[in-house]
PDB file of N, CA and C in Angstrom:
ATOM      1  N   UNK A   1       0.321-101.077 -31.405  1.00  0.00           N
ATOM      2  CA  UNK A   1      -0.113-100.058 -32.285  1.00  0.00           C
ATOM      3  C   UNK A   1       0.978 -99.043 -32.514  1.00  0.00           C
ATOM      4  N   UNK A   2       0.665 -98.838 -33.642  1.00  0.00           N
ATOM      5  CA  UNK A   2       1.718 -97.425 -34.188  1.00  0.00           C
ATOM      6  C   UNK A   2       1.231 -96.124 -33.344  1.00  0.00           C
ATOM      7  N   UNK A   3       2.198 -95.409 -32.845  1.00  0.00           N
ATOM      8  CA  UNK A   3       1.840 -94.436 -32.886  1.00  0.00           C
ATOM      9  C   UNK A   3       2.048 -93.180 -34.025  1.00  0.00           C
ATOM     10  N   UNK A   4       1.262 -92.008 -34.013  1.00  0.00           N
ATOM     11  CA  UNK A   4       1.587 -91.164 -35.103  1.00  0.00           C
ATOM     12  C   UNK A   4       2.805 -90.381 -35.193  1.00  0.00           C
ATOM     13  N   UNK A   5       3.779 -90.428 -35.931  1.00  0.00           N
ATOM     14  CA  UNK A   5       4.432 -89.450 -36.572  1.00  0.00           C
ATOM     15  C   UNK A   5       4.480 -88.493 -36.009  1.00  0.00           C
ATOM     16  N   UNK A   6       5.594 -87.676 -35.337  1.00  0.00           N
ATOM     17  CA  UNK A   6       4.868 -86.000 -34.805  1.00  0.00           C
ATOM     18  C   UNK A   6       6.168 -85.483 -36.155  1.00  0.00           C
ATOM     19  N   UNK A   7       5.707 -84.396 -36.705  1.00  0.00           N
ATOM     20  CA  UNK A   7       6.599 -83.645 -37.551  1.00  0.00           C
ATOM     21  C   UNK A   7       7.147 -82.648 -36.685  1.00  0.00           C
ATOM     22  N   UNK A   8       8.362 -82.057 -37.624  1.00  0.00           N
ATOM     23  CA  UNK A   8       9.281 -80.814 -36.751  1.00  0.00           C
ATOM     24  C   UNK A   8       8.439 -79.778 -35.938  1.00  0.00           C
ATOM     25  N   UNK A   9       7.423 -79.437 -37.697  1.00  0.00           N
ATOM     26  CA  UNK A   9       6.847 -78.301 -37.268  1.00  0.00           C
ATOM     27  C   UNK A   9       5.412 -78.571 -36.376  1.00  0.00           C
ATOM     28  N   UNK A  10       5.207 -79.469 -35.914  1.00  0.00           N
ATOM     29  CA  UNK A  10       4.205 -79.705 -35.145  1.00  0.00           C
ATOM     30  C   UNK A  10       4.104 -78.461 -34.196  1.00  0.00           C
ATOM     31  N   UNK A  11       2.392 -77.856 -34.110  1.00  0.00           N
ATOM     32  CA  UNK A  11       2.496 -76.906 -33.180  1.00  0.00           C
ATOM     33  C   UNK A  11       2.484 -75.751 -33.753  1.00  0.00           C
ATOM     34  N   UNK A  12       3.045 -75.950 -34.934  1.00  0.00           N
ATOM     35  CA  UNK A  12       3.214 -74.046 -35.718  1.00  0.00           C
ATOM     36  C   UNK A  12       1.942 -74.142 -36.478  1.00  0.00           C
ATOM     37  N   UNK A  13       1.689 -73.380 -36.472  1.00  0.00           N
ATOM     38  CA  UNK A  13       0.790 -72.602 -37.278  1.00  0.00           C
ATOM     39  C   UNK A  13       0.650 -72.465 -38.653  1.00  0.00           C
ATOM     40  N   UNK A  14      -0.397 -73.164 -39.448  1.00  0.00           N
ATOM     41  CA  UNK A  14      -0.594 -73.603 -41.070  1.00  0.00           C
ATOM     42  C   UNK A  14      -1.067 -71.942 -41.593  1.00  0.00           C
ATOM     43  N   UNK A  15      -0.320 -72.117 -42.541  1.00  0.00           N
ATOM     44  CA  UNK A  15      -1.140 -71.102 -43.177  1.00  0.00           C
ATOM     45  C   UNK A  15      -2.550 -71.104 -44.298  1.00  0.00           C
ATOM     46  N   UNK A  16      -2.961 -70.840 -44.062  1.00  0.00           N
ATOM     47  CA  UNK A  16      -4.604 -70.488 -44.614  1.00  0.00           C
ATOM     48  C   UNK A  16      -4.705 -70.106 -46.286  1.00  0.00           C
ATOM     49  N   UNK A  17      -5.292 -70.708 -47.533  1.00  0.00           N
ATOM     50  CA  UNK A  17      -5.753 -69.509 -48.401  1.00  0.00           C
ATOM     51  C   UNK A  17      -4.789 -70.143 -49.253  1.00  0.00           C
ATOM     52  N   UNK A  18      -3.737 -70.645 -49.196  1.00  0.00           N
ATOM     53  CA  UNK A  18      -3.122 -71.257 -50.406  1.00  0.00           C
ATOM     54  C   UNK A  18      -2.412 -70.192 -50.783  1.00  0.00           C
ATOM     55  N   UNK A  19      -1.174 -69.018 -49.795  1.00  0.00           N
ATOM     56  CA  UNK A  19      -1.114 -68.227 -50.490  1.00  0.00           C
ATOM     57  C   UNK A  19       0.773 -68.997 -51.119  1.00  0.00           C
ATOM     58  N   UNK A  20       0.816 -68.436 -52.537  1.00  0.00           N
ATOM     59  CA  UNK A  20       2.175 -68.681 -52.649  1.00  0.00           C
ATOM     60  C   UNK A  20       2.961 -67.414 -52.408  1.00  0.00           C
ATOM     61  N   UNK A  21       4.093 -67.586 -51.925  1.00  0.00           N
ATOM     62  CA  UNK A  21       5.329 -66.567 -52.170  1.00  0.00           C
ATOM     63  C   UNK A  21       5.637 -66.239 -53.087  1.00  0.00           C
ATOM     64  N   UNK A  22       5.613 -64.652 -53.017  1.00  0.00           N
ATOM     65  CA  UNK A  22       6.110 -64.126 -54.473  1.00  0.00           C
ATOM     66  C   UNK A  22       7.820 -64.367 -54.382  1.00  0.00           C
ATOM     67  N   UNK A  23       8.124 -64.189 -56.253  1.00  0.00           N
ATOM     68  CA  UNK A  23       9.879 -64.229 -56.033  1.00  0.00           C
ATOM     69  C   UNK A  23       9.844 -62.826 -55.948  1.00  0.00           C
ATOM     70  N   UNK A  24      11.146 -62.158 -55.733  1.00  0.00           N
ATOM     71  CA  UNK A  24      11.608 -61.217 -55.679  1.00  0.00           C
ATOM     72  C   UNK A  24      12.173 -60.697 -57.328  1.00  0.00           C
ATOM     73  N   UNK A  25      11.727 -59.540 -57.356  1.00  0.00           N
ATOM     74  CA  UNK A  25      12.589 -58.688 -59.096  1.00  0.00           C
ATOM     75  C   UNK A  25      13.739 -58.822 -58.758  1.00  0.00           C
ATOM     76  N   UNK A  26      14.626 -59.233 -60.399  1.00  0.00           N
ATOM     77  CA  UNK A  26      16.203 -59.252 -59.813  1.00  0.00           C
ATOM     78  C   UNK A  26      16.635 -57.856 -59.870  1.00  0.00           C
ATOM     79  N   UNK A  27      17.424 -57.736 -59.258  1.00  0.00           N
ATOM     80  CA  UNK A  27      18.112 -56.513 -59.221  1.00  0.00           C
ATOM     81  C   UNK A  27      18.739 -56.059 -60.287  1.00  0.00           C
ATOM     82  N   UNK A  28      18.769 -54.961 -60.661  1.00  0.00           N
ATOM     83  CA  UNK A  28      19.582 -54.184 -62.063  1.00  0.00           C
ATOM     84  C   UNK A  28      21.102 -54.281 -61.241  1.00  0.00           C
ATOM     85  N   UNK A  29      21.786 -54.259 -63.203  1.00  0.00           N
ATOM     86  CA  UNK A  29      23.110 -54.665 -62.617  1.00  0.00           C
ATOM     87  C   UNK A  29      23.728 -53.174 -62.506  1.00  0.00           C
ATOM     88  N   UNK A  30      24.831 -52.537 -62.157  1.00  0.00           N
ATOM     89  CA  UNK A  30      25.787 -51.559 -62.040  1.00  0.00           C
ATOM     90  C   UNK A  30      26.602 -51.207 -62.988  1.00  0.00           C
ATOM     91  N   UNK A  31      27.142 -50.159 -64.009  1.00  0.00           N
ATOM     92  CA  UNK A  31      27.986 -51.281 -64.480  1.00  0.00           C
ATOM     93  C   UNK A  31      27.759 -51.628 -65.566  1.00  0.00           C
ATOM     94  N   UNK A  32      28.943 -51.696 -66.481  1.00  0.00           N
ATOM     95  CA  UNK A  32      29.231 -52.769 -67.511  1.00  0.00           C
ATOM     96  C   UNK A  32      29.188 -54.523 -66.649  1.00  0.00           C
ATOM     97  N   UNK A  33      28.618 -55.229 -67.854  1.00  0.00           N
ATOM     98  CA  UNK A  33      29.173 -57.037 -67.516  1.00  0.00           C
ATOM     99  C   UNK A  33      30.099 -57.447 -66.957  1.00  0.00           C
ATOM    100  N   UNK A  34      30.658 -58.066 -66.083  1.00  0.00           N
ATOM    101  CA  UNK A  34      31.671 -58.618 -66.406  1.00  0.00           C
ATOM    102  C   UNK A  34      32.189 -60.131 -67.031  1.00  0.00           C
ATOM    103  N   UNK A  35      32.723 -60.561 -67.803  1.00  0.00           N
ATOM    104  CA  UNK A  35      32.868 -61.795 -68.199  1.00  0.00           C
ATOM    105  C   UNK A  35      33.612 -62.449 -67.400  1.00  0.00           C
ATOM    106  N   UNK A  36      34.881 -61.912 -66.667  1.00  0.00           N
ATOM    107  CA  UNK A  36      35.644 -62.660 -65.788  1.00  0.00           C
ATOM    108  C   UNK A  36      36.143 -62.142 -64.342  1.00  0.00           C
ATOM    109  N   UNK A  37      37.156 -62.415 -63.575  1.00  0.00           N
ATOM    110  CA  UNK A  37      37.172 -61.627 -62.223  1.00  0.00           C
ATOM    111  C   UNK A  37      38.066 -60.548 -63.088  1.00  0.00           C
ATOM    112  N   UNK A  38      37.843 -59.746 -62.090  1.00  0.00           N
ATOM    113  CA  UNK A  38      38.657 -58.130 -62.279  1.00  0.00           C
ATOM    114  C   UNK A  38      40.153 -58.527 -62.772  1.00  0.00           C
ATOM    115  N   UNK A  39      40.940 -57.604 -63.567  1.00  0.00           N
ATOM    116  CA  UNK A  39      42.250 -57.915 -63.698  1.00  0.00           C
ATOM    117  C   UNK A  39      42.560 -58.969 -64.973  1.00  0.00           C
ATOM    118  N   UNK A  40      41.879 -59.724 -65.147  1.00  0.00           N
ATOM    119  CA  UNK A  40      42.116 -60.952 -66.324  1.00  0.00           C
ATOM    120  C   UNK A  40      41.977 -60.309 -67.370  1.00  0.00           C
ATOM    121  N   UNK A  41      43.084 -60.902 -68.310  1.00  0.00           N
ATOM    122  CA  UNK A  41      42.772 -60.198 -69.763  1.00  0.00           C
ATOM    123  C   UNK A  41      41.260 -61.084 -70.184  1.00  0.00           C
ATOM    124  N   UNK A  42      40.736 -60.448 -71.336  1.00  0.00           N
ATOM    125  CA  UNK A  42      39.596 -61.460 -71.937  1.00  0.00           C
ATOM    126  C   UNK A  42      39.843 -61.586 -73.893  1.00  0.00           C
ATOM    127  N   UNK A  43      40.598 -61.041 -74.058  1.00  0.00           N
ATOM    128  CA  UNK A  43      41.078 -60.603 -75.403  1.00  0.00           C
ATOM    129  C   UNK A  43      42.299 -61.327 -75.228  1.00  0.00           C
ATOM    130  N   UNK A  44      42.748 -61.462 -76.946  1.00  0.00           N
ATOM    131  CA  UNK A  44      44.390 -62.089 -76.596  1.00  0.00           C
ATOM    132  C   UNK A  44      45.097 -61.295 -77.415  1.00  0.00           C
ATOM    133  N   UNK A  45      46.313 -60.991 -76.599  1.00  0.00           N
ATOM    134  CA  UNK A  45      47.210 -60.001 -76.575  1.00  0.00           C
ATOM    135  C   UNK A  45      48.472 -60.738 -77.355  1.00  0.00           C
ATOM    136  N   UNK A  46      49.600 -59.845 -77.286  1.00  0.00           N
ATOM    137  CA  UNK A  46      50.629 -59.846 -77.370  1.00  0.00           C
ATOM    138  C   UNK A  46      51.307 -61.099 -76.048  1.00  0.00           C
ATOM    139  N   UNK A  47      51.882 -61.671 -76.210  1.00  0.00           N
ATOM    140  CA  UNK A  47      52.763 -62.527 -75.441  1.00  0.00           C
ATOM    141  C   UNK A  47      53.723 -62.095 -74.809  1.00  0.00           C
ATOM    142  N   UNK A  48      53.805 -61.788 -73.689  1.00  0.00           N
ATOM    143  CA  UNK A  48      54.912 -61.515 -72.787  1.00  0.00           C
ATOM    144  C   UNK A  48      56.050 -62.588 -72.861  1.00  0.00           C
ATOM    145  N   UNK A  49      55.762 -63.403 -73.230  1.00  0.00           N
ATOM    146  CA  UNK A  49      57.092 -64.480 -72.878  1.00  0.00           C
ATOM    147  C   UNK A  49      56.836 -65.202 -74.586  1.00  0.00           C
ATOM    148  N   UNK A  50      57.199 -64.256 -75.131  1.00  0.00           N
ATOM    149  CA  UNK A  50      57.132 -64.541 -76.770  1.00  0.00           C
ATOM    150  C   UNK A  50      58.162 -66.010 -77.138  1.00  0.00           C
ATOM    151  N   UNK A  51      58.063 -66.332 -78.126  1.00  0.00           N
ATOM    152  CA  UNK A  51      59.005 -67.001 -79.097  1.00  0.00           C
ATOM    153  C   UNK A  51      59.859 -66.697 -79.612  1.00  0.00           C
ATOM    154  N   UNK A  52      61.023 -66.567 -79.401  1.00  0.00           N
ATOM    155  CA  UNK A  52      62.227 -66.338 -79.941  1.00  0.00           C
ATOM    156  C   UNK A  52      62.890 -67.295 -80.665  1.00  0.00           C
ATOM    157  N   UNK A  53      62.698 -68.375 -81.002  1.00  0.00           N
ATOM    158  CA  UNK A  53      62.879 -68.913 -82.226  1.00  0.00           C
ATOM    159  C   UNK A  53      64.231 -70.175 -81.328  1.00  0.00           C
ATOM    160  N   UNK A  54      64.869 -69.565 -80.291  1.00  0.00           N
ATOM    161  CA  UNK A  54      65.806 -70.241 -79.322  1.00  0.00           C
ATOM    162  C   UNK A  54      65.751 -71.830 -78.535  1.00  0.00           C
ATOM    163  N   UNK A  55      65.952 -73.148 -79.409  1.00  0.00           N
ATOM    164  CA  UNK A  55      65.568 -74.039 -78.820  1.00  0.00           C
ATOM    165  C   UNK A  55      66.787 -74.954 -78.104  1.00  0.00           C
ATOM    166  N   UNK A  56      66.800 -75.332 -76.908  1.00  0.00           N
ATOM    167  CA  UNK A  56      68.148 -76.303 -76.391  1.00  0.00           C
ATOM    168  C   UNK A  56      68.576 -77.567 -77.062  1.00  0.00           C
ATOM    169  N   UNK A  57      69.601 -77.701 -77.707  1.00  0.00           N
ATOM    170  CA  UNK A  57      69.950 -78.383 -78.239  1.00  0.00           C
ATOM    171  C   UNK A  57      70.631 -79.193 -77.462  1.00  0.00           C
ATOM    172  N   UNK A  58      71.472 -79.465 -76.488  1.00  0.00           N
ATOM    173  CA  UNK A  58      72.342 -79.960 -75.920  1.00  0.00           C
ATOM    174  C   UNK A  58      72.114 -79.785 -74.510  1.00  0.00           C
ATOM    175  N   UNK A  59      72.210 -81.198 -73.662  1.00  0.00           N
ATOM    176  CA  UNK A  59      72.258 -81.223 -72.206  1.00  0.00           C
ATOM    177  C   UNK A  59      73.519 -81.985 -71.182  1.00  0.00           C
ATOM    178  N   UNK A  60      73.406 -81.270 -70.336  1.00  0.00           N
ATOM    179  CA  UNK A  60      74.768 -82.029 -69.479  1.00  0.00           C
ATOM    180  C   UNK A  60      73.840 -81.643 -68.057  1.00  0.00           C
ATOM    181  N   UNK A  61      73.840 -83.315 -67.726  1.00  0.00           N
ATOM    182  CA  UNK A  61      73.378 -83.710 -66.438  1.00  0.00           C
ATOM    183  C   UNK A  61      74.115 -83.926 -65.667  1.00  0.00           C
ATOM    184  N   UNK A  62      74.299 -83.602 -64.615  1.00  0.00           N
ATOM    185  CA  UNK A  62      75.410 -84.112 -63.819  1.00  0.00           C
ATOM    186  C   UNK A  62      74.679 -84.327 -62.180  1.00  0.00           C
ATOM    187  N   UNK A  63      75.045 -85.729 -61.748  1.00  0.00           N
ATOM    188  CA  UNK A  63      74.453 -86.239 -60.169  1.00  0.00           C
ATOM    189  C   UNK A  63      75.819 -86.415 -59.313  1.00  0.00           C
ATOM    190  N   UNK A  64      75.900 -85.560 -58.158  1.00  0.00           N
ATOM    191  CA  UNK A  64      76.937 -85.552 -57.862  1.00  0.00           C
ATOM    192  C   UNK A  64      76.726 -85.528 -55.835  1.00  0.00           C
ATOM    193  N   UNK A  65      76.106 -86.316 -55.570  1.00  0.00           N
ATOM    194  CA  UNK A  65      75.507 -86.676 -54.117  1.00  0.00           C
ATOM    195  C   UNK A  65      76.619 -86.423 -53.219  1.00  0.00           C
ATOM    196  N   UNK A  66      76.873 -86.159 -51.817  1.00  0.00           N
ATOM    197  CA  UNK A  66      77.377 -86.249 -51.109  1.00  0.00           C
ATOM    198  C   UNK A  66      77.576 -87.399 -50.560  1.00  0.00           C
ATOM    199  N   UNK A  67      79.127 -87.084 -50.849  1.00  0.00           N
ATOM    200  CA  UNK A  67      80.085 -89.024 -50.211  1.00  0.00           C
ATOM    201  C   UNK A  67      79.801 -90.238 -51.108  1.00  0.00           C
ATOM    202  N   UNK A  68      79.211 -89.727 -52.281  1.00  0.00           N
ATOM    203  CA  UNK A  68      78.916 -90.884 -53.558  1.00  0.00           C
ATOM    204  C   UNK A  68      79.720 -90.689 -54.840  1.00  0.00           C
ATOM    205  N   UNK A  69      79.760 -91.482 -55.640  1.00  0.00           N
ATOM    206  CA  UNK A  69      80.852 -91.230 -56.696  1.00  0.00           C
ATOM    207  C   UNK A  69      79.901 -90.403 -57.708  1.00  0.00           C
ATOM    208  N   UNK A  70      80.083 -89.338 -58.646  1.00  0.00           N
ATOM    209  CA  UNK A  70      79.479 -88.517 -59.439  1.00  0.00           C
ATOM    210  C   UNK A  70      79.151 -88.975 -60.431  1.00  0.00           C
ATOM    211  N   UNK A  71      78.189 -88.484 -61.251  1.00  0.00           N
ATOM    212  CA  UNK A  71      78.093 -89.700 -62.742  1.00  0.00           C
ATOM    213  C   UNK A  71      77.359 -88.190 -63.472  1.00  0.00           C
ATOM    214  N   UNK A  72      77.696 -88.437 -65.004  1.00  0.00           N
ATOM    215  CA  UNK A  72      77.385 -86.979 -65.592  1.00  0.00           C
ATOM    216  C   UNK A  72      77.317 -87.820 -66.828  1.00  0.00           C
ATOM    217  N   UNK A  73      75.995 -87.326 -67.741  1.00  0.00           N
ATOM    218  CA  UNK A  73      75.906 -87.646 -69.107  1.00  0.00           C
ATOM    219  C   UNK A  73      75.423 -86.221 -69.635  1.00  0.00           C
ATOM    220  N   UNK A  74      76.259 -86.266 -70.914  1.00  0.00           N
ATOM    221  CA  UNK A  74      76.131 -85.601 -72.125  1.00  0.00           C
ATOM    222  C   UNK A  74      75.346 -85.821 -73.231  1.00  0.00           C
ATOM    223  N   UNK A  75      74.250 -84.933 -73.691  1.00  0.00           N
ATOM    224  CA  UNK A  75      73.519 -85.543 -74.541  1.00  0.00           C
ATOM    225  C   UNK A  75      73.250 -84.203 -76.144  1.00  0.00           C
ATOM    226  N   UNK A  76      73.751 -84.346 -76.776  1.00  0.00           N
ATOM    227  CA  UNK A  76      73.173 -83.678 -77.826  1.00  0.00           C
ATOM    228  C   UNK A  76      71.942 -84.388 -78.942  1.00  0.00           C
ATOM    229  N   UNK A  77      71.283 -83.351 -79.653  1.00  0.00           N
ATOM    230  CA  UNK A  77      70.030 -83.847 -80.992  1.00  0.00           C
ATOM    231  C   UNK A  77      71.065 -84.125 -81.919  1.00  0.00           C
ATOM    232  N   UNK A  78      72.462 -83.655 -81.994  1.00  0.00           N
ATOM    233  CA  UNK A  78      73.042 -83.688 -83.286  1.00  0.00           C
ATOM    234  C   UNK A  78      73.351 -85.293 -83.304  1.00  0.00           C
ATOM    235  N   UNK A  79      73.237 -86.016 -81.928  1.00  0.00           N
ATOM    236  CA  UNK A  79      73.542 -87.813 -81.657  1.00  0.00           C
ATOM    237  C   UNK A  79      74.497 -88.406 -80.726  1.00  0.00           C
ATOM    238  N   UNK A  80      74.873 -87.723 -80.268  1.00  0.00           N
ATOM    239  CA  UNK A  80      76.411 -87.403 -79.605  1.00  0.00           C
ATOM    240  C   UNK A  80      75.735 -87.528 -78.331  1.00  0.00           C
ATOM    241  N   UNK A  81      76.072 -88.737 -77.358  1.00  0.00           N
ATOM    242  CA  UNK A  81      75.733 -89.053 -76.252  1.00  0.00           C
ATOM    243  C   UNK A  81      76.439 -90.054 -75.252  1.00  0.00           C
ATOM    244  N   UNK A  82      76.921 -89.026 -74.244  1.00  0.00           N
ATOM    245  CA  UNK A  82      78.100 -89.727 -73.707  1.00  0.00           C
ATOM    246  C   UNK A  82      77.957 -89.484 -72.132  1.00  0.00           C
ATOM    247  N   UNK A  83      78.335 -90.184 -71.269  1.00  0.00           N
ATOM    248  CA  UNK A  83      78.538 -90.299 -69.977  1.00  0.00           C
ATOM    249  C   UNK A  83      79.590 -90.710 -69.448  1.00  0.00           C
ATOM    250  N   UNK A  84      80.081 -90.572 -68.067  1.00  0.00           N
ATOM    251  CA  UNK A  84      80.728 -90.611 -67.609  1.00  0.00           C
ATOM    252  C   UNK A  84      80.544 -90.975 -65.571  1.00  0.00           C
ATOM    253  N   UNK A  85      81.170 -91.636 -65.218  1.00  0.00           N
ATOM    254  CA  UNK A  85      81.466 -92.302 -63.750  1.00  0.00           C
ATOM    255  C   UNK A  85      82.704 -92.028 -63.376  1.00  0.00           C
ATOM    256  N   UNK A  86      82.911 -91.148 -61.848  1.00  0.00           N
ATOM    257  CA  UNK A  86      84.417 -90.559 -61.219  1.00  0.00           C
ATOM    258  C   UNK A  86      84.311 -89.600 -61.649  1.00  0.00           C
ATOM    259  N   UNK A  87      84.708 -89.003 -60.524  1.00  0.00           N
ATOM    260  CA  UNK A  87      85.223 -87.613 -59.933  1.00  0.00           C
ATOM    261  C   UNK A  87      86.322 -87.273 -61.694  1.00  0.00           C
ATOM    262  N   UNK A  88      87.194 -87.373 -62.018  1.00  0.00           N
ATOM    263  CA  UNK A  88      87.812 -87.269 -62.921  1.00  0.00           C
ATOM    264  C   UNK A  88      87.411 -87.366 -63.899  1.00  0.00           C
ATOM    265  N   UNK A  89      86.372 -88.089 -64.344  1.00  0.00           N
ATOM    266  CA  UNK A  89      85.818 -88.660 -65.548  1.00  0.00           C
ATOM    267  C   UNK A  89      84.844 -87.846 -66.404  1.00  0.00           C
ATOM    268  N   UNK A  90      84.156 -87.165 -64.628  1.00  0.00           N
ATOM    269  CA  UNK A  90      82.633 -86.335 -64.736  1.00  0.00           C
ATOM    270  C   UNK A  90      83.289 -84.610 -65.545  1.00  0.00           C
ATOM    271  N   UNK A  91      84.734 -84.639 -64.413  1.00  0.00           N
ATOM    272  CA  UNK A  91      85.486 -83.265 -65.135  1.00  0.00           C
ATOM    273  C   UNK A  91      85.936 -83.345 -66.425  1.00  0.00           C
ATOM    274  N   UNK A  92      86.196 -84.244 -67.148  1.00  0.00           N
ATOM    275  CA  UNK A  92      86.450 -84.335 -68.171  1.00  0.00           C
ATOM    276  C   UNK A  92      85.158 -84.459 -69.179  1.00  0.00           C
ATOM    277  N   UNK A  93      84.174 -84.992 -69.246  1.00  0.00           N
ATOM    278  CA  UNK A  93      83.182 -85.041 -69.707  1.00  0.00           C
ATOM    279  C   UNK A  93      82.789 -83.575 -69.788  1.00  0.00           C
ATOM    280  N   UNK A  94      82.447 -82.835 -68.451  1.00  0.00           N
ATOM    281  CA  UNK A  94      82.048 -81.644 -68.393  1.00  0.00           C
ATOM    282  C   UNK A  94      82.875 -80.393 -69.712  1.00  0.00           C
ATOM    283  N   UNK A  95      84.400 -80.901 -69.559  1.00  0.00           N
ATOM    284  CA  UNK A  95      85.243 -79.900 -70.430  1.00  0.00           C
ATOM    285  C   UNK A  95      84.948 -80.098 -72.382  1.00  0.00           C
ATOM    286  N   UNK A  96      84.539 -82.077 -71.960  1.00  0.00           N
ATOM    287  CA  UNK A  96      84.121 -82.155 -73.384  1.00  0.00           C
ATOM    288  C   UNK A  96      82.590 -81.890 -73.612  1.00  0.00           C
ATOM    289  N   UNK A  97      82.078 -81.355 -73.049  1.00  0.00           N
ATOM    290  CA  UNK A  97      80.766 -81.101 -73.436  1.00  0.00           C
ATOM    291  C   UNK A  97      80.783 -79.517 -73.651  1.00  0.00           C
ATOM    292  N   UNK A  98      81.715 -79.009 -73.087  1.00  0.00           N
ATOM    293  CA  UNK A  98      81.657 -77.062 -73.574  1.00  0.00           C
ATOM    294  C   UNK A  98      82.407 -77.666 -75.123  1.00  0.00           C
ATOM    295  N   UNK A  99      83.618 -78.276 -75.288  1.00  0.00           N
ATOM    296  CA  UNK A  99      84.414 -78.001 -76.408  1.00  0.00           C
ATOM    297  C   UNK A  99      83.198 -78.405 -77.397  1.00  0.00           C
ATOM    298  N   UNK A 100      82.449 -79.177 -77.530  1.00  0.00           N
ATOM    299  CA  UNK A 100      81.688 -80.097 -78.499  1.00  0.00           C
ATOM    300  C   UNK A 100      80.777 -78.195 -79.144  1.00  0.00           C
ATOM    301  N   UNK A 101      80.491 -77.400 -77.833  1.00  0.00           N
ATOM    302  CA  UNK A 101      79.641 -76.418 -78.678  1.00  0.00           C
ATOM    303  C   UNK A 101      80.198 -75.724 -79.733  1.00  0.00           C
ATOM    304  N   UNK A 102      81.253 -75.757 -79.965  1.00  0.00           N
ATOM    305  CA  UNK A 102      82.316 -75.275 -81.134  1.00  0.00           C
ATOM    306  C   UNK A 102      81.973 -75.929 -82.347  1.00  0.00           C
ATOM    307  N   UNK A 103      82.134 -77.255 -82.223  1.00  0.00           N
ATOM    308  CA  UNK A 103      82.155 -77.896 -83.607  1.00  0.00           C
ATOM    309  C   UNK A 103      80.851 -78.715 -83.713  1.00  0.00           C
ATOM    310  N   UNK A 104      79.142 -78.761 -83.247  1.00  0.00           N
ATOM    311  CA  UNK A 104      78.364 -79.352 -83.180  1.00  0.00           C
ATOM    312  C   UNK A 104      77.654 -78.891 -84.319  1.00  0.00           C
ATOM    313  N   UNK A 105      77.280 -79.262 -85.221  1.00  0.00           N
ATOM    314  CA  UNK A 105      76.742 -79.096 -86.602  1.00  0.00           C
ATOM    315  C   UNK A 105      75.564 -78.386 -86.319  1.00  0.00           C
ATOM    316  N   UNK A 106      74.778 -78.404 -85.669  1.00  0.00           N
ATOM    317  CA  UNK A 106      73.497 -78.094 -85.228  1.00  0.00           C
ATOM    318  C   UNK A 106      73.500 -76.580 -84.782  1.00  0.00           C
ATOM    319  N   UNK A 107      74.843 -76.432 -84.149  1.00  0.00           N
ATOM    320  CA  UNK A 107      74.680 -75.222 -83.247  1.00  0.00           C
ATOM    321  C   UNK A 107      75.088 -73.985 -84.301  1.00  0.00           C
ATOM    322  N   UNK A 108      76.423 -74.841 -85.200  1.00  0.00           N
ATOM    323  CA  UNK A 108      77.273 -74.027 -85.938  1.00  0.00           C
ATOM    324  C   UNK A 108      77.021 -74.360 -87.390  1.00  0.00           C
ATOM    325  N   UNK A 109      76.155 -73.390 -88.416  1.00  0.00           N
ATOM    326  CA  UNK A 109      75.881 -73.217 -89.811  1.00  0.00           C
ATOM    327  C   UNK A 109      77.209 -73.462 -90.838  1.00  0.00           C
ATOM    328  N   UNK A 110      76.603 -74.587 -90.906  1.00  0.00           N
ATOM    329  CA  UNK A 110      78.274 -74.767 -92.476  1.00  0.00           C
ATOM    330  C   UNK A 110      78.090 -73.483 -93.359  1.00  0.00           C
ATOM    331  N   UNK A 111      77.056 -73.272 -93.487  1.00  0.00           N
ATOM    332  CA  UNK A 111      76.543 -72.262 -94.781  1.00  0.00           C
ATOM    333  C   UNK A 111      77.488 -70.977 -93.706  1.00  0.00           C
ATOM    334  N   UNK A 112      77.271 -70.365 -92.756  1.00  0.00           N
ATOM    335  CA  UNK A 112      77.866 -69.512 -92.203  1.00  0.00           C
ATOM    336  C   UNK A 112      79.600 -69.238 -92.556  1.00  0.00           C
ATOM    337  N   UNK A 113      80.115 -70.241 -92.128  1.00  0.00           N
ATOM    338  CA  UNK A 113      81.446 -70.575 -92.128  1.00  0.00           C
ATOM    339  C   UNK A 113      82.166 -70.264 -93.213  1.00  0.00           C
ATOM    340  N   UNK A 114      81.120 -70.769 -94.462  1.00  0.00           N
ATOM    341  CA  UNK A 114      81.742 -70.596 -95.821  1.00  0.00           C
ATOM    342  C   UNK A 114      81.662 -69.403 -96.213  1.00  0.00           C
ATOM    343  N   UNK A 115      80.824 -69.018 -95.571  1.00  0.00           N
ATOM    344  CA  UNK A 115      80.603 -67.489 -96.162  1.00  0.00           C
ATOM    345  C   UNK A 115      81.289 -66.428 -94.992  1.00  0.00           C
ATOM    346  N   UNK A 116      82.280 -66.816 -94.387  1.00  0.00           N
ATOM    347  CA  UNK A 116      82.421 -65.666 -93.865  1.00  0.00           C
ATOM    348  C   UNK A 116      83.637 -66.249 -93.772  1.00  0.00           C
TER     349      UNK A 116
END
């Protein structure tokens, strides 16, 4: 035979009358709303780290590990993409990648030139 089930509350005491629990009134708030935590804008502002119109045109990577041979590529949007392997090779690359900002079409306005 089964025996019965004993529940947790076995032993306590039923309550009588069917009463239900009231909820509680919510509390009034303090205070304006808040929509977010303290400190956050909620409006949109002005940009601290605006647009200046300034985009990179040209990159020079250079991997140069300890006790390994160096390797450096040059890359411009104007198409101009070049690399280089050795200690010598990487320095030279490096010198042609400053000279290139002189004459890189992109960087430097023909329209400028002529006019000035």
């Amino acid at each position: 035979m089964n025996a019965p089930r004993s529940s947790p509350l076995e032993g306590q005491p039923i309550a009588s009358g069917g009463q239900v629990a009231e909820l509680a009134s919510p509390v009034p708030a303090v205070g304006d709303p808040k929509g977010v935590a303290e400190g956050v804008r909620t409006a949109l502002g002005t940009d601290p780290h605006g647009d200046d119109g300034r985009r990179p045109i040209a990159w020079l990577h250079i991997v140069a590990p300890r006790g390994a041979v160096p390797t450096a590529t040059s890359w411009c949007a104007c198409g101009r993409d070049r690399s280089a392997v050795g200690r010598a090779r990487v320095l030279a690359l490096i010198d042609d990648h400053a000279a290139h900002r002189d004459v890189c079409p992109l960087r430097n306005s023909q329209e400028g030139r002529t006019a000035a």
